[in-house]
N, C-alpha and C. Protein backbone atom coordinates (compact mmCIF):
# COMPACT_ATOMS: atom_id res chain seq x y z
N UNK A 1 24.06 11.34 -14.60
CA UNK A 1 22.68 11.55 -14.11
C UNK A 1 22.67 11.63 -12.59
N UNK A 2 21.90 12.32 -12.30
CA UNK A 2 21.88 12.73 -10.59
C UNK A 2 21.65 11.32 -9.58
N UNK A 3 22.13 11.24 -8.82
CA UNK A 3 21.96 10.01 -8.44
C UNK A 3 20.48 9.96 -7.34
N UNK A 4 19.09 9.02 -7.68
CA UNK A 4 18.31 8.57 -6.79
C UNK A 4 17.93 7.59 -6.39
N UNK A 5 17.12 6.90 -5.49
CA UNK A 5 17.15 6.13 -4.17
C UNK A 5 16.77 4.68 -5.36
N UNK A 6 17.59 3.81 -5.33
CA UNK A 6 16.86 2.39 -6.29
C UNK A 6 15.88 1.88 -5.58
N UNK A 7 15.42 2.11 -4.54
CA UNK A 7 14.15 1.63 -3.61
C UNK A 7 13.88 2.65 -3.28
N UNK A 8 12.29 2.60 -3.36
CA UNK A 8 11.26 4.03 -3.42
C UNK A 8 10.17 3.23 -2.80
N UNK A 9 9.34 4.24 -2.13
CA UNK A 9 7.84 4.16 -1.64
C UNK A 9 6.98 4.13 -2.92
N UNK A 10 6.01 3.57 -2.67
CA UNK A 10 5.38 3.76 -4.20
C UNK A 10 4.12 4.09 -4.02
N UNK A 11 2.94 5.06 -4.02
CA UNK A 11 1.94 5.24 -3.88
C UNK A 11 0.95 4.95 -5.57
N UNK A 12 -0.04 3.72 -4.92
CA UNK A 12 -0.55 3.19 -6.96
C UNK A 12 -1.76 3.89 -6.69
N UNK A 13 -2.00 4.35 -7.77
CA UNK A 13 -3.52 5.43 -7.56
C UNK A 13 -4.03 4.67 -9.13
N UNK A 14 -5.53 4.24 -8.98
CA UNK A 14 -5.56 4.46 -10.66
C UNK A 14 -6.46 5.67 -11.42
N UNK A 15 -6.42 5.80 -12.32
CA UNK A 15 -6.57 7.00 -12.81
C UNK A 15 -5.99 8.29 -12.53
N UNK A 16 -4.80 8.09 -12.06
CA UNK A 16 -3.97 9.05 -11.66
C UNK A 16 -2.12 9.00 -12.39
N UNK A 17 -2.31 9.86 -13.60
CA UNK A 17 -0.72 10.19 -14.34
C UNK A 17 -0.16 10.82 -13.75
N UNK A 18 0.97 11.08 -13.77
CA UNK A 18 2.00 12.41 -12.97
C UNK A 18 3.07 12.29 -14.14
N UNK A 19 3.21 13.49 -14.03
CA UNK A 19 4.69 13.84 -15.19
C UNK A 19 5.86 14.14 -14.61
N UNK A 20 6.89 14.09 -15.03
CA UNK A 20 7.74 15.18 -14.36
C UNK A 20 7.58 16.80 -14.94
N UNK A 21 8.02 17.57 -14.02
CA UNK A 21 7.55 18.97 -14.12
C UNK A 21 6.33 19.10 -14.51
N UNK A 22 5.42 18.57 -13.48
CA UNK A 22 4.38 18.97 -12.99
C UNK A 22 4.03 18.46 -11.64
N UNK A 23 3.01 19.27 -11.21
CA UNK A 23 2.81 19.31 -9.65
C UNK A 23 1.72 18.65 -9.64
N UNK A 24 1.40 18.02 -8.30
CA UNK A 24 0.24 17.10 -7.53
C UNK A 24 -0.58 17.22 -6.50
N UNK A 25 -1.34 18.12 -6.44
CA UNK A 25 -1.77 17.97 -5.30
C UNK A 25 -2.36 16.75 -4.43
N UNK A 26 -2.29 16.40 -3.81
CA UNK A 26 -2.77 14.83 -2.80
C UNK A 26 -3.27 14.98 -1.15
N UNK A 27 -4.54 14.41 -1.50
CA UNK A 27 -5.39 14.41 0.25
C UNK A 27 -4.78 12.93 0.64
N UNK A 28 -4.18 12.49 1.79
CA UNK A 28 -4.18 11.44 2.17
C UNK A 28 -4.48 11.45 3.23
N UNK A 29 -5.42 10.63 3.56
CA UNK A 29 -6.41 10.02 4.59
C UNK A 29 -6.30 8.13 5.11
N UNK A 30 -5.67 7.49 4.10
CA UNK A 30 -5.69 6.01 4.38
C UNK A 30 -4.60 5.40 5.26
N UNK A 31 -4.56 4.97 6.18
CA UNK A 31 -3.50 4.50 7.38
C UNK A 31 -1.96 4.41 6.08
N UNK A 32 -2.27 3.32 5.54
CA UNK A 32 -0.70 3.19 4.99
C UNK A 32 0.02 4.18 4.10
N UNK A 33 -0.98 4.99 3.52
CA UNK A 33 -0.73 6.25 3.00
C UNK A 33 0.04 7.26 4.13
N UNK A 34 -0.43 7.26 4.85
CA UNK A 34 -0.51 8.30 5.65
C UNK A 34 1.35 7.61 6.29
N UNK A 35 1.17 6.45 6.67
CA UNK A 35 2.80 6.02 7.13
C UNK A 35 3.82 6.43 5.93
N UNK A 36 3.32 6.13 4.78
CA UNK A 36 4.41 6.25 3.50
C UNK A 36 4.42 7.80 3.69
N UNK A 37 3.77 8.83 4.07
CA UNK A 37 4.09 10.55 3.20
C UNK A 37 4.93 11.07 4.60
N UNK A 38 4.24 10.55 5.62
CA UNK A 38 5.23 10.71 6.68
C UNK A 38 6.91 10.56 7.10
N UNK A 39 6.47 8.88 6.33
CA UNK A 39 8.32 8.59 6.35
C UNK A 39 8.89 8.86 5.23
N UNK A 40 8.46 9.20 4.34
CA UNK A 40 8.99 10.17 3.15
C UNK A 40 9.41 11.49 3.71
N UNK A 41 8.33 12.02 3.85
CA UNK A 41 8.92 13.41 4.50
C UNK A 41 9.86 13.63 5.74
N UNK A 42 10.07 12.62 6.34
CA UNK A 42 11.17 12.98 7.29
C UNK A 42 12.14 11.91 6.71
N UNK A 43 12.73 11.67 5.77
CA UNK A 43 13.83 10.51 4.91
C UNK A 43 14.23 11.73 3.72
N UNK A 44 13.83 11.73 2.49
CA UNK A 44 14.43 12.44 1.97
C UNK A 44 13.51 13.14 0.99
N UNK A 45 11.88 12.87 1.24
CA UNK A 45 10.86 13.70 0.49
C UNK A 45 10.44 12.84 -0.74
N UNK A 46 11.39 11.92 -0.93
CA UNK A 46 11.38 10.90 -2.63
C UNK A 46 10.14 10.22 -2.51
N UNK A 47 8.92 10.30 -3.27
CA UNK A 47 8.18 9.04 -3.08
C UNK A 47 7.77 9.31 -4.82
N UNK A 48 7.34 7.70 -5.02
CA UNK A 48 6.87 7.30 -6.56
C UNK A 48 4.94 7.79 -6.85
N UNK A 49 4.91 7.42 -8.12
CA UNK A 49 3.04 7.41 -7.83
C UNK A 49 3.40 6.70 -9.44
N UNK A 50 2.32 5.69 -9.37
CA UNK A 50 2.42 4.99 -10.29
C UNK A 50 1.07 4.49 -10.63
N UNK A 51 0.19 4.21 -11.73
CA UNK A 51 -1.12 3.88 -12.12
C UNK A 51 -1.08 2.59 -11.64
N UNK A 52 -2.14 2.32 -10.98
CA UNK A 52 -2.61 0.68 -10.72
C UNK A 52 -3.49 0.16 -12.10
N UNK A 53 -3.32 -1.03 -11.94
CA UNK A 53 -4.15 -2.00 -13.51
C UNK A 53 -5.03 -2.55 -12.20
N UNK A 54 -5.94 -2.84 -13.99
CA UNK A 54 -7.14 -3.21 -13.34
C UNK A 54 -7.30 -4.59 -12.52
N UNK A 55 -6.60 -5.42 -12.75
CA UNK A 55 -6.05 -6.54 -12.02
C UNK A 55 -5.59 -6.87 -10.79
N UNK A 56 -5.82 -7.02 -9.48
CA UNK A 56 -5.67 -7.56 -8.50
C UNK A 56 -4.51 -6.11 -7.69
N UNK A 57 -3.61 -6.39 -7.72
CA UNK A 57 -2.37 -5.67 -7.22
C UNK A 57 -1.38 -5.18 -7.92
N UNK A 58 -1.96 -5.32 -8.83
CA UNK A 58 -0.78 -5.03 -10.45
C UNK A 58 -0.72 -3.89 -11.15
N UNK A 59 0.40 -3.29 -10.91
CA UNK A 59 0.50 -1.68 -11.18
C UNK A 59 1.61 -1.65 -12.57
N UNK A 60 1.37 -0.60 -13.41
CA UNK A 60 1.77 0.06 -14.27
C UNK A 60 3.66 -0.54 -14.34
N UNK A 61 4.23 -0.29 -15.18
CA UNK A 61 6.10 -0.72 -15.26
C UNK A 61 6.99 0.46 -15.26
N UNK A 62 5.75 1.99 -15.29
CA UNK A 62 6.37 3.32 -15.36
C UNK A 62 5.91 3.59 -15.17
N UNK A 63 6.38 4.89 -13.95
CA UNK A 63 5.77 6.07 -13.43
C UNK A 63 6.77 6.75 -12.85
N UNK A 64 6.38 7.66 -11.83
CA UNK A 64 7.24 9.17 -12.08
C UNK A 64 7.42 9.35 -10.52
N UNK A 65 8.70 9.50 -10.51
CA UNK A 65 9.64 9.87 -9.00
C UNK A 65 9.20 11.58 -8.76
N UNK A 66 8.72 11.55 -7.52
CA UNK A 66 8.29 12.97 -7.05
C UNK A 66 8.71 13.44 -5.92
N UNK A 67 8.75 14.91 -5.38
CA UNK A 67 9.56 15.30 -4.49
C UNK A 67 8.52 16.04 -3.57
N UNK A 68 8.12 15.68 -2.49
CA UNK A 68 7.15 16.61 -1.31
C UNK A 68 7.61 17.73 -1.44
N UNK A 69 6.87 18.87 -1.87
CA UNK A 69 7.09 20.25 -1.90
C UNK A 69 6.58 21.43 -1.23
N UNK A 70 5.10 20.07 -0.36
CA UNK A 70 4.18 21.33 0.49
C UNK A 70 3.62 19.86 1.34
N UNK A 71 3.82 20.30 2.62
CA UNK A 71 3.32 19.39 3.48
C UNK A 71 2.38 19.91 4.61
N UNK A 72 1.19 19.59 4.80
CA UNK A 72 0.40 20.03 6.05
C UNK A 72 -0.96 19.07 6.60
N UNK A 73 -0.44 19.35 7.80
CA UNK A 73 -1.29 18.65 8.82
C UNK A 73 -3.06 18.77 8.87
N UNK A 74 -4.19 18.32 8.81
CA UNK A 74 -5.48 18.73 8.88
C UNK A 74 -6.09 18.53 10.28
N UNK A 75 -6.57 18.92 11.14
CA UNK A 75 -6.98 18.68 12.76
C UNK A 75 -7.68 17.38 12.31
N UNK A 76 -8.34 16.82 11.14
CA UNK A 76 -8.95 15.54 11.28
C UNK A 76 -7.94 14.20 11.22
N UNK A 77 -6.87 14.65 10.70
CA UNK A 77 -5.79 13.54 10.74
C UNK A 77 -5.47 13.16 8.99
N UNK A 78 -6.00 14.31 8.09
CA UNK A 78 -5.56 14.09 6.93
C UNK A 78 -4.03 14.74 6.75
N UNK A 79 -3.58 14.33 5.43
CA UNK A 79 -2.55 15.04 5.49
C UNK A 79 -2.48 15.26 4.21
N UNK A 80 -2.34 16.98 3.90
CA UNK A 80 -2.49 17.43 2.68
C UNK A 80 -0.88 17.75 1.82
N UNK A 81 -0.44 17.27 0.84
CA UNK A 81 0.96 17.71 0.20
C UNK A 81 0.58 17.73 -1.54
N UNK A 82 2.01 18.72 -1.43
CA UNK A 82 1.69 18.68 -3.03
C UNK A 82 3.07 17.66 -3.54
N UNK A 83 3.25 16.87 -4.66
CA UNK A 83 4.09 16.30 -5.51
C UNK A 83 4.57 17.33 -6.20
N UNK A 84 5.73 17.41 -6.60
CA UNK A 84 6.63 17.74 -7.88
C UNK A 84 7.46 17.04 -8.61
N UNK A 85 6.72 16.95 -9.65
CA UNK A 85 7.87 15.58 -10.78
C UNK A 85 8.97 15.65 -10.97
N UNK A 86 9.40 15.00 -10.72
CA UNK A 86 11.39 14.94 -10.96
C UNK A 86 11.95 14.48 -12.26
N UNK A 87 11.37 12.82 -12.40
CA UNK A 87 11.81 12.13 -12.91
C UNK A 87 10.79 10.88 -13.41
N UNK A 88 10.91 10.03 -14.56
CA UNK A 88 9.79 8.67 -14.79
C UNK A 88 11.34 7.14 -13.83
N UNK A 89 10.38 6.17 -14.01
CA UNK A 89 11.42 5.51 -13.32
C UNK A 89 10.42 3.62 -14.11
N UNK A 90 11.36 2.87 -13.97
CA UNK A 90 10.58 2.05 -14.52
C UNK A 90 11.00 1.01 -13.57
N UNK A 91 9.86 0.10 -13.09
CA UNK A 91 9.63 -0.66 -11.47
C UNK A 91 10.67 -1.78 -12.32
N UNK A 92 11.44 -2.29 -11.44
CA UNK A 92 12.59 -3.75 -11.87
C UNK A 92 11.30 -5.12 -10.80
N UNK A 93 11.37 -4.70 -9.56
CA UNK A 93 10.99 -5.72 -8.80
C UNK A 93 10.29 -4.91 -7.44
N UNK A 94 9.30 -5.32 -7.03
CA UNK A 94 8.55 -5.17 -5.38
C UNK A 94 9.40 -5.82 -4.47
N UNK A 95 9.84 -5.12 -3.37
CA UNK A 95 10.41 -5.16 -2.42
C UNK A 95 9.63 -5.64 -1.47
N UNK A 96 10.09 -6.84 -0.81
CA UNK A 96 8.74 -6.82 0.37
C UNK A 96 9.63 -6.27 1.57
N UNK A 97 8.42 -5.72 2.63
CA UNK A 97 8.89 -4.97 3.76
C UNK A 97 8.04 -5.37 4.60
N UNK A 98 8.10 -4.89 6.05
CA UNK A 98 7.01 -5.49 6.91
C UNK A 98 6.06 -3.66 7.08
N UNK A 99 6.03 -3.08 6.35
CA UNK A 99 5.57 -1.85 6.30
C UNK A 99 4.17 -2.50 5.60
N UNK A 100 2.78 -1.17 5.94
CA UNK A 100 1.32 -1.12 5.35
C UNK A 100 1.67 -0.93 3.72
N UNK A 101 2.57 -0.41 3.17
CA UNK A 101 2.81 0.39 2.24
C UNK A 101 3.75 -0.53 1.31
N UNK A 102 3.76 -0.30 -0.27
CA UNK A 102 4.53 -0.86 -0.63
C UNK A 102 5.79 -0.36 -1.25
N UNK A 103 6.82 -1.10 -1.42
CA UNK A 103 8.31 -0.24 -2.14
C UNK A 103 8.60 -1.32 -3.19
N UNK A 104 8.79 -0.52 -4.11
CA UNK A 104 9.75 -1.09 -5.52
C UNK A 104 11.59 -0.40 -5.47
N UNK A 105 11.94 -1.58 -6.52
CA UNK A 105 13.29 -1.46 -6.77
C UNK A 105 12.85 -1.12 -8.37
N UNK A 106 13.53 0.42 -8.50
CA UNK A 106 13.38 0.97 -9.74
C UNK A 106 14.43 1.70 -10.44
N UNK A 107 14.62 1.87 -11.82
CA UNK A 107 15.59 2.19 -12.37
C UNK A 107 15.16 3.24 -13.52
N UNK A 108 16.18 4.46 -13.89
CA UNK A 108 15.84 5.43 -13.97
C UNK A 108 16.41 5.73 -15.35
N UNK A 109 17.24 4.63 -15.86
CA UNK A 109 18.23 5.10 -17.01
C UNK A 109 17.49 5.89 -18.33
N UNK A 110 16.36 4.89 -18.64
CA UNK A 110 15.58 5.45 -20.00
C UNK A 110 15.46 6.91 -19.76
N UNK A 111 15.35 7.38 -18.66
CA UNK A 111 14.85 8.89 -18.96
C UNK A 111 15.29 9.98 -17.98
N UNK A 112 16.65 9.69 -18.53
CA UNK A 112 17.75 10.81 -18.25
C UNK A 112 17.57 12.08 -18.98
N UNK A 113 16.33 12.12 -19.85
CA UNK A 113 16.23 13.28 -20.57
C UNK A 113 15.06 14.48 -19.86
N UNK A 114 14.45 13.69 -18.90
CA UNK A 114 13.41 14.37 -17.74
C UNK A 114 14.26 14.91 -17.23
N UNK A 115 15.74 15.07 -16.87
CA UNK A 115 16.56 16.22 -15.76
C UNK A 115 17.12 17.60 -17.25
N UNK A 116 17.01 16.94 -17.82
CA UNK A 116 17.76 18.15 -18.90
C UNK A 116 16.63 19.25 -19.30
N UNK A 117 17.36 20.11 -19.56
CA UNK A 117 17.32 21.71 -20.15
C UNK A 117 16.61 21.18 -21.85
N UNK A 118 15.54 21.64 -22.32
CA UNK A 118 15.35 21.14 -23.67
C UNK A 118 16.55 21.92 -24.85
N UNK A 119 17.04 22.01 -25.20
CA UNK A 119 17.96 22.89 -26.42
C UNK A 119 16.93 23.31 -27.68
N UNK A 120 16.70 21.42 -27.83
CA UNK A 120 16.24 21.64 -29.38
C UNK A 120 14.15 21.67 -29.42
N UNK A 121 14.36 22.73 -29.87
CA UNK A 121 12.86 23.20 -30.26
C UNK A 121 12.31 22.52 -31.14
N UNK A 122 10.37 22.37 -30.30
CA UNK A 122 10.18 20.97 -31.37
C UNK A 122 9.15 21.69 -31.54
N UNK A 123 8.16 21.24 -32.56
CA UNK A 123 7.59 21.55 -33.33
C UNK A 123 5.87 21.76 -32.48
N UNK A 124 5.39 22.27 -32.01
CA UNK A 124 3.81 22.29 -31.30
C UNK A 124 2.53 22.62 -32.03
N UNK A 125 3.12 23.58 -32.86
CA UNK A 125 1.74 24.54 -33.55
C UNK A 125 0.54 23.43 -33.62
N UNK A 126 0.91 22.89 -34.52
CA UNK A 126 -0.24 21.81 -34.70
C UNK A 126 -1.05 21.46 -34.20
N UNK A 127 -0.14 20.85 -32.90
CA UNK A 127 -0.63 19.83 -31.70
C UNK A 127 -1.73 20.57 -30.85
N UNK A 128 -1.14 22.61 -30.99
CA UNK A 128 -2.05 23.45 -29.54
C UNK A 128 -2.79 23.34 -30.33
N UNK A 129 -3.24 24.01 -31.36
CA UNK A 129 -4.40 24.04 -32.51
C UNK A 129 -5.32 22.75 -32.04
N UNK A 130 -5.09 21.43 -32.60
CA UNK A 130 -5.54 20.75 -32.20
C UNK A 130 -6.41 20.58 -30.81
N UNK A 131 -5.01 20.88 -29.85
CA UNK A 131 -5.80 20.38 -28.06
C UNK A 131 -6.47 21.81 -27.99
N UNK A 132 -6.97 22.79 -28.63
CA UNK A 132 -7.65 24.11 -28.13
C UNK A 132 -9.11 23.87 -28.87
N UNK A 133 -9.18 23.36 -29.97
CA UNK A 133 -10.19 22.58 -30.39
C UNK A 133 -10.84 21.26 -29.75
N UNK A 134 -10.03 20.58 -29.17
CA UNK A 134 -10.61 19.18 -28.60
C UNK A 134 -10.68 19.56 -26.68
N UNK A 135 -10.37 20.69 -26.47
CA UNK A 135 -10.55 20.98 -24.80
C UNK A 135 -11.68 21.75 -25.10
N UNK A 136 -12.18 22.52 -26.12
CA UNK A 136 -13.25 23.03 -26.36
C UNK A 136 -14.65 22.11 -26.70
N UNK A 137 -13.99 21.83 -27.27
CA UNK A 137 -15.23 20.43 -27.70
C UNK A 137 -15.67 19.32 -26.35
N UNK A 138 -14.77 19.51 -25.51
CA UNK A 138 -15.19 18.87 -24.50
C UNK A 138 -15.78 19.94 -22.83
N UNK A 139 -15.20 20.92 -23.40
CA UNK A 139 -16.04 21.90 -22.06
C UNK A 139 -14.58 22.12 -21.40
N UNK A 140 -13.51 21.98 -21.21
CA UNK A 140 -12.54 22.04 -20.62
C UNK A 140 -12.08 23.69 -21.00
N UNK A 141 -12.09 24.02 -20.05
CA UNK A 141 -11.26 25.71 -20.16
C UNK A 141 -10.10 25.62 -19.35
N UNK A 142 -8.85 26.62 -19.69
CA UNK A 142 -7.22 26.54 -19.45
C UNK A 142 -6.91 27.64 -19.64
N UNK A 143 -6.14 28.23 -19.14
CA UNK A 143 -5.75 29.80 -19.28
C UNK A 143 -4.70 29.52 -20.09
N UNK A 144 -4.51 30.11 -21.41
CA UNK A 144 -3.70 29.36 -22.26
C UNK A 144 -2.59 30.56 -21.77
N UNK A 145 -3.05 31.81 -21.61
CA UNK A 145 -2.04 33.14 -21.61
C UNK A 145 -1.15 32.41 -20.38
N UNK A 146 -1.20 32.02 -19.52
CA UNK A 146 -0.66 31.38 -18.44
C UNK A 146 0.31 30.25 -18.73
N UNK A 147 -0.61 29.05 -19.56
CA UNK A 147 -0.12 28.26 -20.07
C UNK A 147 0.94 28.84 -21.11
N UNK A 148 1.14 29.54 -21.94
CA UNK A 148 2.15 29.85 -22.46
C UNK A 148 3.65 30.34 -22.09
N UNK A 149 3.24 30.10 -20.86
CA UNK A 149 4.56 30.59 -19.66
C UNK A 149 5.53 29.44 -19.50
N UNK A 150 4.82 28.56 -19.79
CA UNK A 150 5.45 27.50 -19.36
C UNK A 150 6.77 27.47 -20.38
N UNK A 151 7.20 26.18 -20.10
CA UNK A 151 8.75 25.65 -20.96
C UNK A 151 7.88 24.39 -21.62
N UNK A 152 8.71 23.96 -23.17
CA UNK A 152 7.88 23.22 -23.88
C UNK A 152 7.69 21.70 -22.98
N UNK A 153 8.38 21.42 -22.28
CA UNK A 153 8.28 19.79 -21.41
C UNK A 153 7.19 20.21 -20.66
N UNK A 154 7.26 21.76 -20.10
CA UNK A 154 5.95 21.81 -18.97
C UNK A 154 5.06 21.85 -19.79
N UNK A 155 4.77 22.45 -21.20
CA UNK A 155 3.55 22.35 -21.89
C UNK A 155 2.90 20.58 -22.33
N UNK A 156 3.65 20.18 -22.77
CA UNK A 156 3.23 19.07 -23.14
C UNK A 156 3.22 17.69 -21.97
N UNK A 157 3.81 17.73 -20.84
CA UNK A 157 3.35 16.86 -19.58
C UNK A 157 2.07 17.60 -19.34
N UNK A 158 1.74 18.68 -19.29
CA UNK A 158 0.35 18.76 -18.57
C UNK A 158 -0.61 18.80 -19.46
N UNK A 159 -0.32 18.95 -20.56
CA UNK A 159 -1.52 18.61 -21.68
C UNK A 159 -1.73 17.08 -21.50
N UNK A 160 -0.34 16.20 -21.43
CA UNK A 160 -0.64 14.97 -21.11
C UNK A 160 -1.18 14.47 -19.95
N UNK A 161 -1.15 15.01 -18.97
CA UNK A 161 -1.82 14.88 -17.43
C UNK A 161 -3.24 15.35 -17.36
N UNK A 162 -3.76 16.42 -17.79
CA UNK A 162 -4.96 16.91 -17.84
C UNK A 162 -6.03 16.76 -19.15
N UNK A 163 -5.53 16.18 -20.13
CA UNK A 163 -6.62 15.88 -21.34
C UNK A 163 -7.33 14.47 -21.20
N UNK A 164 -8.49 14.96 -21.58
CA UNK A 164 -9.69 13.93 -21.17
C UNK A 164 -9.49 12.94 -22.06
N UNK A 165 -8.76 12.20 -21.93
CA UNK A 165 -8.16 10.59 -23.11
C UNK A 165 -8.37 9.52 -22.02
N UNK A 166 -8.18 8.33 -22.15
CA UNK A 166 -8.08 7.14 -21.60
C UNK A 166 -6.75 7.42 -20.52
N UNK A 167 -6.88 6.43 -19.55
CA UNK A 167 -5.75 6.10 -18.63
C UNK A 167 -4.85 5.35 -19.24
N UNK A 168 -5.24 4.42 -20.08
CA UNK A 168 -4.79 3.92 -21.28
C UNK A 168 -3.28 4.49 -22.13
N UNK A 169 -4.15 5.87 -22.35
CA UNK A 169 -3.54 6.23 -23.20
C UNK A 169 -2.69 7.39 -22.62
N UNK A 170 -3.06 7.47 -21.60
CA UNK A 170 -2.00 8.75 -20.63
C UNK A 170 -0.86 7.74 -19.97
N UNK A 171 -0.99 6.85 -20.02
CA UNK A 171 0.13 5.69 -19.55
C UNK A 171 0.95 6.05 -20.88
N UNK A 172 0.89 5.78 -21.94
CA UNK A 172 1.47 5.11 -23.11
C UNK A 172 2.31 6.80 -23.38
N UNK A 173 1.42 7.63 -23.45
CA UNK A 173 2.34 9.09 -23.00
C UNK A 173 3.40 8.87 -22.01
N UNK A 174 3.21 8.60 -20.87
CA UNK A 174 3.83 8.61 -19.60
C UNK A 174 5.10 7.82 -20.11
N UNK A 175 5.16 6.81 -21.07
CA UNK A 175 6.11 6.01 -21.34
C UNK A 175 6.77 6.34 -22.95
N UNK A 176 6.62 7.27 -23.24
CA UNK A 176 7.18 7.79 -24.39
C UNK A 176 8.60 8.95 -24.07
N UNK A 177 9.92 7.80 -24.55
CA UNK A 177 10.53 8.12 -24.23
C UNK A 177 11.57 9.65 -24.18
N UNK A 178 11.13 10.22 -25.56
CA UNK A 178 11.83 11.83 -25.79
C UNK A 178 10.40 12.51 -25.66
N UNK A 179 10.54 13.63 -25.87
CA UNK A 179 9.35 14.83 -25.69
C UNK A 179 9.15 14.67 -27.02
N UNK A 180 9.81 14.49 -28.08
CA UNK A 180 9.37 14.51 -29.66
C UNK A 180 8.13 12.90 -29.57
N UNK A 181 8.98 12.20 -29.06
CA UNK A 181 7.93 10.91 -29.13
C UNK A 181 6.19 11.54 -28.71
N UNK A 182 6.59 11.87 -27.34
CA UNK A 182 5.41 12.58 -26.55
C UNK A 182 4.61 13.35 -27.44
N UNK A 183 5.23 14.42 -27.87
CA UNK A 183 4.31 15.20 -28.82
C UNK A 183 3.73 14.38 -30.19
N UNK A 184 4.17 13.75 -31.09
CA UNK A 184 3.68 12.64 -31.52
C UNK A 184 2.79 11.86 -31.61
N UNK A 185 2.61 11.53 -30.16
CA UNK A 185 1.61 10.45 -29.36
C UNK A 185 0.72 11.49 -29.22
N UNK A 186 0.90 12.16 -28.19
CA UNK A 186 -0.18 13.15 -28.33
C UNK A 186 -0.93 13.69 -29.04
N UNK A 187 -0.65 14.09 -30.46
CA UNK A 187 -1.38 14.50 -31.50
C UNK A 187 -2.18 13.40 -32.56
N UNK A 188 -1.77 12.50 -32.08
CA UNK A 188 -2.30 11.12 -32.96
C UNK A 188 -3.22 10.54 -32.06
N UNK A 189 -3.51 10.67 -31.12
CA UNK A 189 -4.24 10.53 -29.83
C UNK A 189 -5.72 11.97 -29.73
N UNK A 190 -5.36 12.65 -30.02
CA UNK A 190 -6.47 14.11 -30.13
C UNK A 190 -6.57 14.12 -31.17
N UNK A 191 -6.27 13.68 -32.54
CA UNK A 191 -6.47 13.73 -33.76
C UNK A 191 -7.16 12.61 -34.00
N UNK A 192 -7.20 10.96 -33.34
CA UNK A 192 -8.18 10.41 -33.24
C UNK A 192 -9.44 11.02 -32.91
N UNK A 193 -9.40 11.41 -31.77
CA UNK A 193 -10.97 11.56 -31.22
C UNK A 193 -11.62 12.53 -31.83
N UNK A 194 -10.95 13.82 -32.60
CA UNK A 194 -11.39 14.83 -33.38
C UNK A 194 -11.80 14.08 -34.52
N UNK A 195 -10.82 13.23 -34.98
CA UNK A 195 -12.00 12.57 -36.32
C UNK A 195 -13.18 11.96 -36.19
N UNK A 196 -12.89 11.31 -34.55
CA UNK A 196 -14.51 10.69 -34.44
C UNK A 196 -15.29 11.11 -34.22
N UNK A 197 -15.39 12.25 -33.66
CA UNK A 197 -16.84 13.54 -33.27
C UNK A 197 -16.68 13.81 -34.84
N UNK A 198 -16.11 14.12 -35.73
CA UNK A 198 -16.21 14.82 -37.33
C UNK A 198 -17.03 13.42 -37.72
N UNK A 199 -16.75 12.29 -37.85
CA UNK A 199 -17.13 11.19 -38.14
C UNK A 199 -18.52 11.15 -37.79
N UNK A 200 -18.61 10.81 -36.68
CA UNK A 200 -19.87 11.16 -35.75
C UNK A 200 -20.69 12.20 -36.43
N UNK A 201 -20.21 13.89 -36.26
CA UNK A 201 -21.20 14.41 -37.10
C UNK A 201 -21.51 14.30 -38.06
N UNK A 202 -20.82 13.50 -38.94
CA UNK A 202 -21.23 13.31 -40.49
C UNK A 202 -22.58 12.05 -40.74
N UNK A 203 -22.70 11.37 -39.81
CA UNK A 203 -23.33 10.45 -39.95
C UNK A 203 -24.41 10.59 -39.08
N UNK A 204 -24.69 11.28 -38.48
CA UNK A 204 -25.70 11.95 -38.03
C UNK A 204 -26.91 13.20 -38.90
N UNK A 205 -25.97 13.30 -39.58
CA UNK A 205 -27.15 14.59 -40.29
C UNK A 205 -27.90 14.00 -41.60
């Protein structure tokens, strides 16, 4: 496996998933933000993003190693970049530093399967059927002709990044360890909520 940094910057956002192979766009405006994308970008571009819990300072045990891919300056002092997912990484321990910002010591083994080439073809039909019905039902439009461009890991991280489910439950994606798991989760997850609007309408009329 490619070798990356066991201490990372970690930026905790909540309500915010990231996959690997998929992109991020990010406004940062907050002093310690703004020190972390800086010294990222002139170090080696590596920084984390990881969901914060609802609890005090207490962030998520997985999230996803990303690579600065677009960096620019705003005359107000923002600084606009995009993320690109690399890799998931799962936090061991917080590092303390005398930095605004915080760093974890993280380890990457579970998901040595985020750098690989997929071989084996898994099964989707179902699942698009499904999310083209439940992005409809919710008002969400997607250029699917576009979307079909993709590679099956890029299809199913951004279905998992962009479908209107719980943070909850885009974590529990985020931590599903093969793409077969992922797809899985995913469809048992949109196949809930489709039964409950069916549910819903039934008990309504």
């Amino acid at each position: 496996m490619k070798s990356f940094p066991k201490i990372i910057p970690v930026f905790p956002l909540s309500g915010v998933i990231y996959f690997p192979k998929t992109n991020l766009p990010l406004n940062i405006f907050e002093r310690r933000y703004l020190d972390l994308v800086n010294d990222t970008f002139n170090k080696d571009k590596l920084m984390g993003m990881v969901q914060s819990q609802k609890s005090g300072n207490a962030v998520y045990k997985v999230g996803c190693l990303g690579k600065i891919s677009d960096f620019q300056k705003s005359e107000d002092g923002r600084i606009l970049i995009n993320l690109t997912g690399i890799t998931r990484f799962k936090i061991i321990e917080e590092v303390k530093n005398e930095k605004l910002y915080r760093e974890f010591k993280v380890d990457y083994k579970n998901f040595e399967t985020d750098l690989k080439n997929l071989n084996e073809e898994q099964s989707t039909e179902a699942l698009m059927k499904k999310t083209k019905v439940f992005f409809k039902n919710n008002g969400l439009l997607l250029n699917w002709k576009e979307f079909e461009k993709l590679d099956e890991a890029q299809k199913i991280n951004t279905l998992s990044m962009i479908s209107p489910i719980t943070n909850e439950e885009k974590q529990k994606l985020l931590e599903a360890l093969t793409i077969k798991d992922k797809i899985e989760t995913l469809e048992n997850i949109i196949s809930f909520y489709l039964h409950e609007v069916n549910f819903n309408n039934k008990t309504l009329q």
